[in-house]
PDB file of N, CA and C in Angstrom:
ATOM      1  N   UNK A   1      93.444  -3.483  -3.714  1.00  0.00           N
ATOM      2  CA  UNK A   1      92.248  -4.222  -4.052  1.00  0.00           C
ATOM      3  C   UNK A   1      91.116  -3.955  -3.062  1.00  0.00           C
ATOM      4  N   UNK A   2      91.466  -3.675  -2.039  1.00  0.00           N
ATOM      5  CA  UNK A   2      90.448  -3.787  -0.940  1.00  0.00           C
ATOM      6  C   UNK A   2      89.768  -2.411  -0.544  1.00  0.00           C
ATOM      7  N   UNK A   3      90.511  -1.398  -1.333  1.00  0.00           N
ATOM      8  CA  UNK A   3      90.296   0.264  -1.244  1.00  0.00           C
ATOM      9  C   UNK A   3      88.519   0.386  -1.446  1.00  0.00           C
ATOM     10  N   UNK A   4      88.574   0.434  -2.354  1.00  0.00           N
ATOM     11  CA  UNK A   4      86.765  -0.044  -3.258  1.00  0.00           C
ATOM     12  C   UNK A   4      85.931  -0.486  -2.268  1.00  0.00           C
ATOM     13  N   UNK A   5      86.486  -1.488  -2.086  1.00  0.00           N
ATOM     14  CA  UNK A   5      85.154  -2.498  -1.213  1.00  0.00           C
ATOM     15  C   UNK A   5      85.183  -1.866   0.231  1.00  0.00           C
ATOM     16  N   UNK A   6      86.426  -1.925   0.729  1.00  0.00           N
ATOM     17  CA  UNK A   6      86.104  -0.836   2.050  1.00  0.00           C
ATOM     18  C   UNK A   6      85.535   0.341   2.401  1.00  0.00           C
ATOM     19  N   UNK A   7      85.901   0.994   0.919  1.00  0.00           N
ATOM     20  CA  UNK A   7      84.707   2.720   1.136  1.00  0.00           C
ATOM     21  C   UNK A   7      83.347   2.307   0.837  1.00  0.00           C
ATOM     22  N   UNK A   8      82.871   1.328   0.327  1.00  0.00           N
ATOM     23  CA  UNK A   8      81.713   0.873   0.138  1.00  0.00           C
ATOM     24  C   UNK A   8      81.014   0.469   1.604  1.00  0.00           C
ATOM     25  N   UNK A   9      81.785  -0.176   1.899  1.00  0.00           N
ATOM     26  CA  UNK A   9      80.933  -1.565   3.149  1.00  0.00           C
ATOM     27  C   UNK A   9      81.132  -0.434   4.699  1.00  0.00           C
ATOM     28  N   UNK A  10      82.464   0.671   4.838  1.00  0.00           N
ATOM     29  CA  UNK A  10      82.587   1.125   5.767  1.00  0.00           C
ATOM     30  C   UNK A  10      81.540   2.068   6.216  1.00  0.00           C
ATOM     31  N   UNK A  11      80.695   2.345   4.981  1.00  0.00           N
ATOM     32  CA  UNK A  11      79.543   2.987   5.474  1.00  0.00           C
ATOM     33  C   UNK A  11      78.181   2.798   6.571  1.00  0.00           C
ATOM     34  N   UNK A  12      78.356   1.460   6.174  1.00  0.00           N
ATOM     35  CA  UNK A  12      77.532   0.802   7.541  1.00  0.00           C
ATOM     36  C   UNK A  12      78.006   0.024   8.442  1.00  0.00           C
ATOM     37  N   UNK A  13      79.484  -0.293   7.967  1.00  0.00           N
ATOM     38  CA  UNK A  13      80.206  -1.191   9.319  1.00  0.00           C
ATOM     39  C   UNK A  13      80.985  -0.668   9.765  1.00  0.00           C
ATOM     40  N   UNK A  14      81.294  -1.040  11.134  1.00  0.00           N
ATOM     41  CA  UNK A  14      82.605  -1.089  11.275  1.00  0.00           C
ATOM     42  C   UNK A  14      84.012  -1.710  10.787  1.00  0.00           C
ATOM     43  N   UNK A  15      85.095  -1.627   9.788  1.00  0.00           N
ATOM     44  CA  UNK A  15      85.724  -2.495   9.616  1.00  0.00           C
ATOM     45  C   UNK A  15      86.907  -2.532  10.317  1.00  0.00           C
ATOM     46  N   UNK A  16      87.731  -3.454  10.588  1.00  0.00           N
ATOM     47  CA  UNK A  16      89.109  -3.762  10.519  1.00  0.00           C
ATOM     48  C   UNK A  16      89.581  -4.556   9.524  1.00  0.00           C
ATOM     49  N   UNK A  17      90.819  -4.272   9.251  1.00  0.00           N
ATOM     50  CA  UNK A  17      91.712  -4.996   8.329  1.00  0.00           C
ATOM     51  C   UNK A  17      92.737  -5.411   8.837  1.00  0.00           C
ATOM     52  N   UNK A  18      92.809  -6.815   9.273  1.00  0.00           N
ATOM     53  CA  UNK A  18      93.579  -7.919   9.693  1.00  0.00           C
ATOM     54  C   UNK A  18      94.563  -8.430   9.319  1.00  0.00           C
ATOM     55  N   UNK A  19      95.413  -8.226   9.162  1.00  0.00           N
ATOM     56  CA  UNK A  19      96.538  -9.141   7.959  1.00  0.00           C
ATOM     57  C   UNK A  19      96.945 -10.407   8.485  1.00  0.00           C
ATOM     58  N   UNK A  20      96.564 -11.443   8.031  1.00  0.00           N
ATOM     59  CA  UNK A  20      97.110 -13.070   8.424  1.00  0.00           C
ATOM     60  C   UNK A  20      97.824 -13.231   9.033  1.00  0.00           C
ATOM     61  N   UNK A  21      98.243 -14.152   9.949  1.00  0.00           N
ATOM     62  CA  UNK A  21      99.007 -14.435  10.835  1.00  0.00           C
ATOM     63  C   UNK A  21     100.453 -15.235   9.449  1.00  0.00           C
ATOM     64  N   UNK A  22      99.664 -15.497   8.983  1.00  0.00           N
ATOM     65  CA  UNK A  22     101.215 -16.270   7.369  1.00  0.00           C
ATOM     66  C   UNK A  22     101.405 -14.993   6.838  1.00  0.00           C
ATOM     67  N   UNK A  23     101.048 -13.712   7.024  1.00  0.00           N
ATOM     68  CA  UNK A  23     101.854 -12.784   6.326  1.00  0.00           C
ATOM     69  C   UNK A  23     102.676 -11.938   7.160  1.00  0.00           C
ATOM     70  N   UNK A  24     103.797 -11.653   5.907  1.00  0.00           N
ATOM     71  CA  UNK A  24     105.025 -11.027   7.151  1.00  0.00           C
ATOM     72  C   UNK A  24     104.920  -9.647   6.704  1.00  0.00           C
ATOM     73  N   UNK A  25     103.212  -8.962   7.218  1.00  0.00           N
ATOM     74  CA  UNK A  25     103.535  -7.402   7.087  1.00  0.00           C
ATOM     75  C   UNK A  25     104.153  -6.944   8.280  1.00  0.00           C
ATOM     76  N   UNK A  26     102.913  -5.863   9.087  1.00  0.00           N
ATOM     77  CA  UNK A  26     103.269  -5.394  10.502  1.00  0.00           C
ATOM     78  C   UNK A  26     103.032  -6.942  11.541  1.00  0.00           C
ATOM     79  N   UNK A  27     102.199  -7.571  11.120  1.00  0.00           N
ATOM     80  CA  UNK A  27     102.024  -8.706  12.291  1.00  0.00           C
ATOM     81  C   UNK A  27     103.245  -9.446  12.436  1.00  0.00           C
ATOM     82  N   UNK A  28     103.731 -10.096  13.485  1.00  0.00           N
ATOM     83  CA  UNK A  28     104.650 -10.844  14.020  1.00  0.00           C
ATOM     84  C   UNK A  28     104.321 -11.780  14.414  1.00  0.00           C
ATOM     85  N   UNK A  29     104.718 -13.310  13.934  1.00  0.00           N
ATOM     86  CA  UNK A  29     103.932 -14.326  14.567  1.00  0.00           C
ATOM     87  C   UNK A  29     104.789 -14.758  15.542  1.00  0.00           C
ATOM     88  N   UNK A  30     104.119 -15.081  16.752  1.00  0.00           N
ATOM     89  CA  UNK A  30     104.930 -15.393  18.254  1.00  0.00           C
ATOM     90  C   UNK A  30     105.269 -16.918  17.778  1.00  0.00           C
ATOM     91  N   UNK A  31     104.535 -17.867  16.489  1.00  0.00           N
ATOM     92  CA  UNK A  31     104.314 -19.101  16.965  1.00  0.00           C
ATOM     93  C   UNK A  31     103.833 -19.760  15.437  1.00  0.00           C
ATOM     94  N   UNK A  32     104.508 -20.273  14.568  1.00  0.00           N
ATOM     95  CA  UNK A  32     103.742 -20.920  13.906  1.00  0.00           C
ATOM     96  C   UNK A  32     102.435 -21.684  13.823  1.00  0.00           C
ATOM     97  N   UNK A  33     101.652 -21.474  13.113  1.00  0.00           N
ATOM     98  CA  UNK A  33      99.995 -22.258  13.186  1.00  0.00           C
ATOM     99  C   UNK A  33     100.170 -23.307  11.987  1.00  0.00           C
ATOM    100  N   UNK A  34      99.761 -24.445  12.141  1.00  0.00           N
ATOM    101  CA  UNK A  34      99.440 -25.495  11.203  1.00  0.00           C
ATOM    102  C   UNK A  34      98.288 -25.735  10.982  1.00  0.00           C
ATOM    103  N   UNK A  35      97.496 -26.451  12.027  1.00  0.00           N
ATOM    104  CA  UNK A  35      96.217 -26.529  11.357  1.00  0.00           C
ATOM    105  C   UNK A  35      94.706 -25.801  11.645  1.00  0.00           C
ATOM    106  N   UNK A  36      93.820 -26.207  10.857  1.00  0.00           N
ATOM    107  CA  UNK A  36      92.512 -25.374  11.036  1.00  0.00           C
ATOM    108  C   UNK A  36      92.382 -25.017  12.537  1.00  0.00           C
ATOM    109  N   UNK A  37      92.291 -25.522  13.392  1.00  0.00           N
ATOM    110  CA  UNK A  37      91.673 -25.434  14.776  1.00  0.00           C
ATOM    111  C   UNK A  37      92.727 -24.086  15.161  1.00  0.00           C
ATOM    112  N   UNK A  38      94.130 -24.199  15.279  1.00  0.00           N
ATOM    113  CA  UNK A  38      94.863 -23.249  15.464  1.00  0.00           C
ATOM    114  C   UNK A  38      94.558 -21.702  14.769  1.00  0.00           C
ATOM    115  N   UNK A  39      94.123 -21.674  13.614  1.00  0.00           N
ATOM    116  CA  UNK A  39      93.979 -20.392  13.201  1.00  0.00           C
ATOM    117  C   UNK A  39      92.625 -19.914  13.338  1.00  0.00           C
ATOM    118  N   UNK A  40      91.547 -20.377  13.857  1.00  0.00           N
ATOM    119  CA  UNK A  40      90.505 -20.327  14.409  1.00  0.00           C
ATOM    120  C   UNK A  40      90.538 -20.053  15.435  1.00  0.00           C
ATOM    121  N   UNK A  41      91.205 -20.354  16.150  1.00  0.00           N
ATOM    122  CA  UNK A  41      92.085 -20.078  18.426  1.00  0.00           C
ATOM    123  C   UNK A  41      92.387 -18.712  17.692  1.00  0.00           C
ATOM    124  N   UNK A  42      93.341 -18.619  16.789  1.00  0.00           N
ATOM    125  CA  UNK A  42      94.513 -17.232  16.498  1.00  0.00           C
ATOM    126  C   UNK A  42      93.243 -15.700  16.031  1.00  0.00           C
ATOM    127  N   UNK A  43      92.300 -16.440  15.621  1.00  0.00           N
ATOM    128  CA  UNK A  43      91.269 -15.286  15.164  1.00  0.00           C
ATOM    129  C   UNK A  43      90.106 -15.117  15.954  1.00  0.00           C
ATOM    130  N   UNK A  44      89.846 -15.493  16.837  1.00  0.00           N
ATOM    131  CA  UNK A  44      88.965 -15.838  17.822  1.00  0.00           C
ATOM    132  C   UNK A  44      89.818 -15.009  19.124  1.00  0.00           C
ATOM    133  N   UNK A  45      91.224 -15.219  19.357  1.00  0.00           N
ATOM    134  CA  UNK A  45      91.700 -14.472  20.123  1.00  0.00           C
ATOM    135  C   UNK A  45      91.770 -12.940  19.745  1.00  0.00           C
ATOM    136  N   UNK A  46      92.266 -12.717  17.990  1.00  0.00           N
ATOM    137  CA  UNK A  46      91.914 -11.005  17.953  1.00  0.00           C
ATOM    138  C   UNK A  46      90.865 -10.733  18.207  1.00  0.00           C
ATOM    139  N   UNK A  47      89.614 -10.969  17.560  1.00  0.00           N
ATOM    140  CA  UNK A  47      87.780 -10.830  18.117  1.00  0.00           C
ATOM    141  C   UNK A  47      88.081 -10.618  19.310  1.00  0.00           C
ATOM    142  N   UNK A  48      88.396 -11.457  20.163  1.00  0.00           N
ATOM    143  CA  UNK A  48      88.342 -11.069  22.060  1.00  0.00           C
ATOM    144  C   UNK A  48      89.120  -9.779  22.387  1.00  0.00           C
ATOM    145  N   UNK A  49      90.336  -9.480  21.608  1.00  0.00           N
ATOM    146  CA  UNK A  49      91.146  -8.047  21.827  1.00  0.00           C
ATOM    147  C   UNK A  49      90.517  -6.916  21.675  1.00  0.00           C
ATOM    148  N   UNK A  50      89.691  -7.196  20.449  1.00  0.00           N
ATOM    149  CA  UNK A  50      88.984  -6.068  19.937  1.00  0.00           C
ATOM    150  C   UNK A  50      87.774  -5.973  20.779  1.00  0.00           C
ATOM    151  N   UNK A  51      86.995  -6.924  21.583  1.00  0.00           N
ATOM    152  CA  UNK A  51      85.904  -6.650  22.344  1.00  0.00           C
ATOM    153  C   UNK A  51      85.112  -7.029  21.075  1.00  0.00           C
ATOM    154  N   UNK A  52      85.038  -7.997  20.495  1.00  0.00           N
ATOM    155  CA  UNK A  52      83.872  -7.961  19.474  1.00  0.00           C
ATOM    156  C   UNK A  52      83.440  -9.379  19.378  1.00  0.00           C
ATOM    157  N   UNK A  53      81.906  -9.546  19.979  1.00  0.00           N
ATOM    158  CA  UNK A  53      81.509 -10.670  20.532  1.00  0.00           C
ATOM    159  C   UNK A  53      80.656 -11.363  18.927  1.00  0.00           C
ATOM    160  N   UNK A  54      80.377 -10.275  18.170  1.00  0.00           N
ATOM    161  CA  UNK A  54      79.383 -10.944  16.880  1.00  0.00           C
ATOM    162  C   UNK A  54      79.994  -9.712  15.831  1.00  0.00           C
ATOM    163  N   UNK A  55      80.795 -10.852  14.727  1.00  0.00           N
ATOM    164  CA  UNK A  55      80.981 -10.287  13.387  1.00  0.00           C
ATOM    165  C   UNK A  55      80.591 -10.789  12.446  1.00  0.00           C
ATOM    166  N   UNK A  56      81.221 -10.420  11.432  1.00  0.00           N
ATOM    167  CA  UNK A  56      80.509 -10.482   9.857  1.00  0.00           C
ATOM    168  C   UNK A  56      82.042 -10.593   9.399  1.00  0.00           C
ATOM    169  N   UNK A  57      82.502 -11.191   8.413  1.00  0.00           N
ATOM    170  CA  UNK A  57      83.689 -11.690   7.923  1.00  0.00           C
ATOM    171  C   UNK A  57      83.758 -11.452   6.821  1.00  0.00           C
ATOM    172  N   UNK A  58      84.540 -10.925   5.933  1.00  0.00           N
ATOM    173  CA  UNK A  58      85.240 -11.316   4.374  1.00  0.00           C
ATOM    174  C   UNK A  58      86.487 -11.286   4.444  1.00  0.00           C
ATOM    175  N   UNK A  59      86.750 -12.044   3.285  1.00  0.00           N
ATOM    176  CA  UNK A  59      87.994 -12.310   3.056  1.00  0.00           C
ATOM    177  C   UNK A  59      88.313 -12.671   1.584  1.00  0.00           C
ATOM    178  N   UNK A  60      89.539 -12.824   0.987  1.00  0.00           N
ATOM    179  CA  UNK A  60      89.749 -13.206  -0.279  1.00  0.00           C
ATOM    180  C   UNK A  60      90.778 -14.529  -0.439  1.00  0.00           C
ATOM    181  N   UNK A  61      90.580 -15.115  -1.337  1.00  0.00           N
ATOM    182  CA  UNK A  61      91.518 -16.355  -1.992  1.00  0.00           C
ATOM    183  C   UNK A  61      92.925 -15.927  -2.491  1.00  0.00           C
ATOM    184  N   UNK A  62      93.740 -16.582  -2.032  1.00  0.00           N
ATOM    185  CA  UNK A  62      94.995 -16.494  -2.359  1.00  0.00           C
ATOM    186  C   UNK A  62      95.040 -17.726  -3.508  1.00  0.00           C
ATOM    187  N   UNK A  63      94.133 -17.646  -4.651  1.00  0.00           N
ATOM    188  CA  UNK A  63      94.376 -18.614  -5.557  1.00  0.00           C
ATOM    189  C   UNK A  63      93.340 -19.816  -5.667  1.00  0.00           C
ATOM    190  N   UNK A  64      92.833 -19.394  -4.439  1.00  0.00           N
ATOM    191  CA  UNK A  64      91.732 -21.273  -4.447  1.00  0.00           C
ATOM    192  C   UNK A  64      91.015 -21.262  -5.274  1.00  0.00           C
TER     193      UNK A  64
END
């Protein structure tokens, strides 16, 4: 799904593709997250890994 929109948008951005901390691809979660504030800490800490002080975000609905 995301093939499309990434050759599109990668032309002027930089992207990464993140996979959720609730999904069990390559990521490993050290730690279950429950609520909002926690997965905000959890994505706020990759931003700091990556050195990236100001982004731009998308994302998609799992149904909402």
């Amino acid at each position: 799904m995301w093939g499309p929109i990434i050759a599109a948008i990668s032309s002027s951005y930089r992207c990464y593709c993140i996979d959720t901390i609730t999904e069990a691809n390559k990521s490993v979660a050290t730690k279950r997250l429950y609520s909002v504030s926690e997965h905000v800490d959890w994505l706020q800490q990759i931003l700091a890994a990556l050195g990236l002080s100001k982004t731009r975000v998308i994302g998609m609905s799992y149904g909402g």
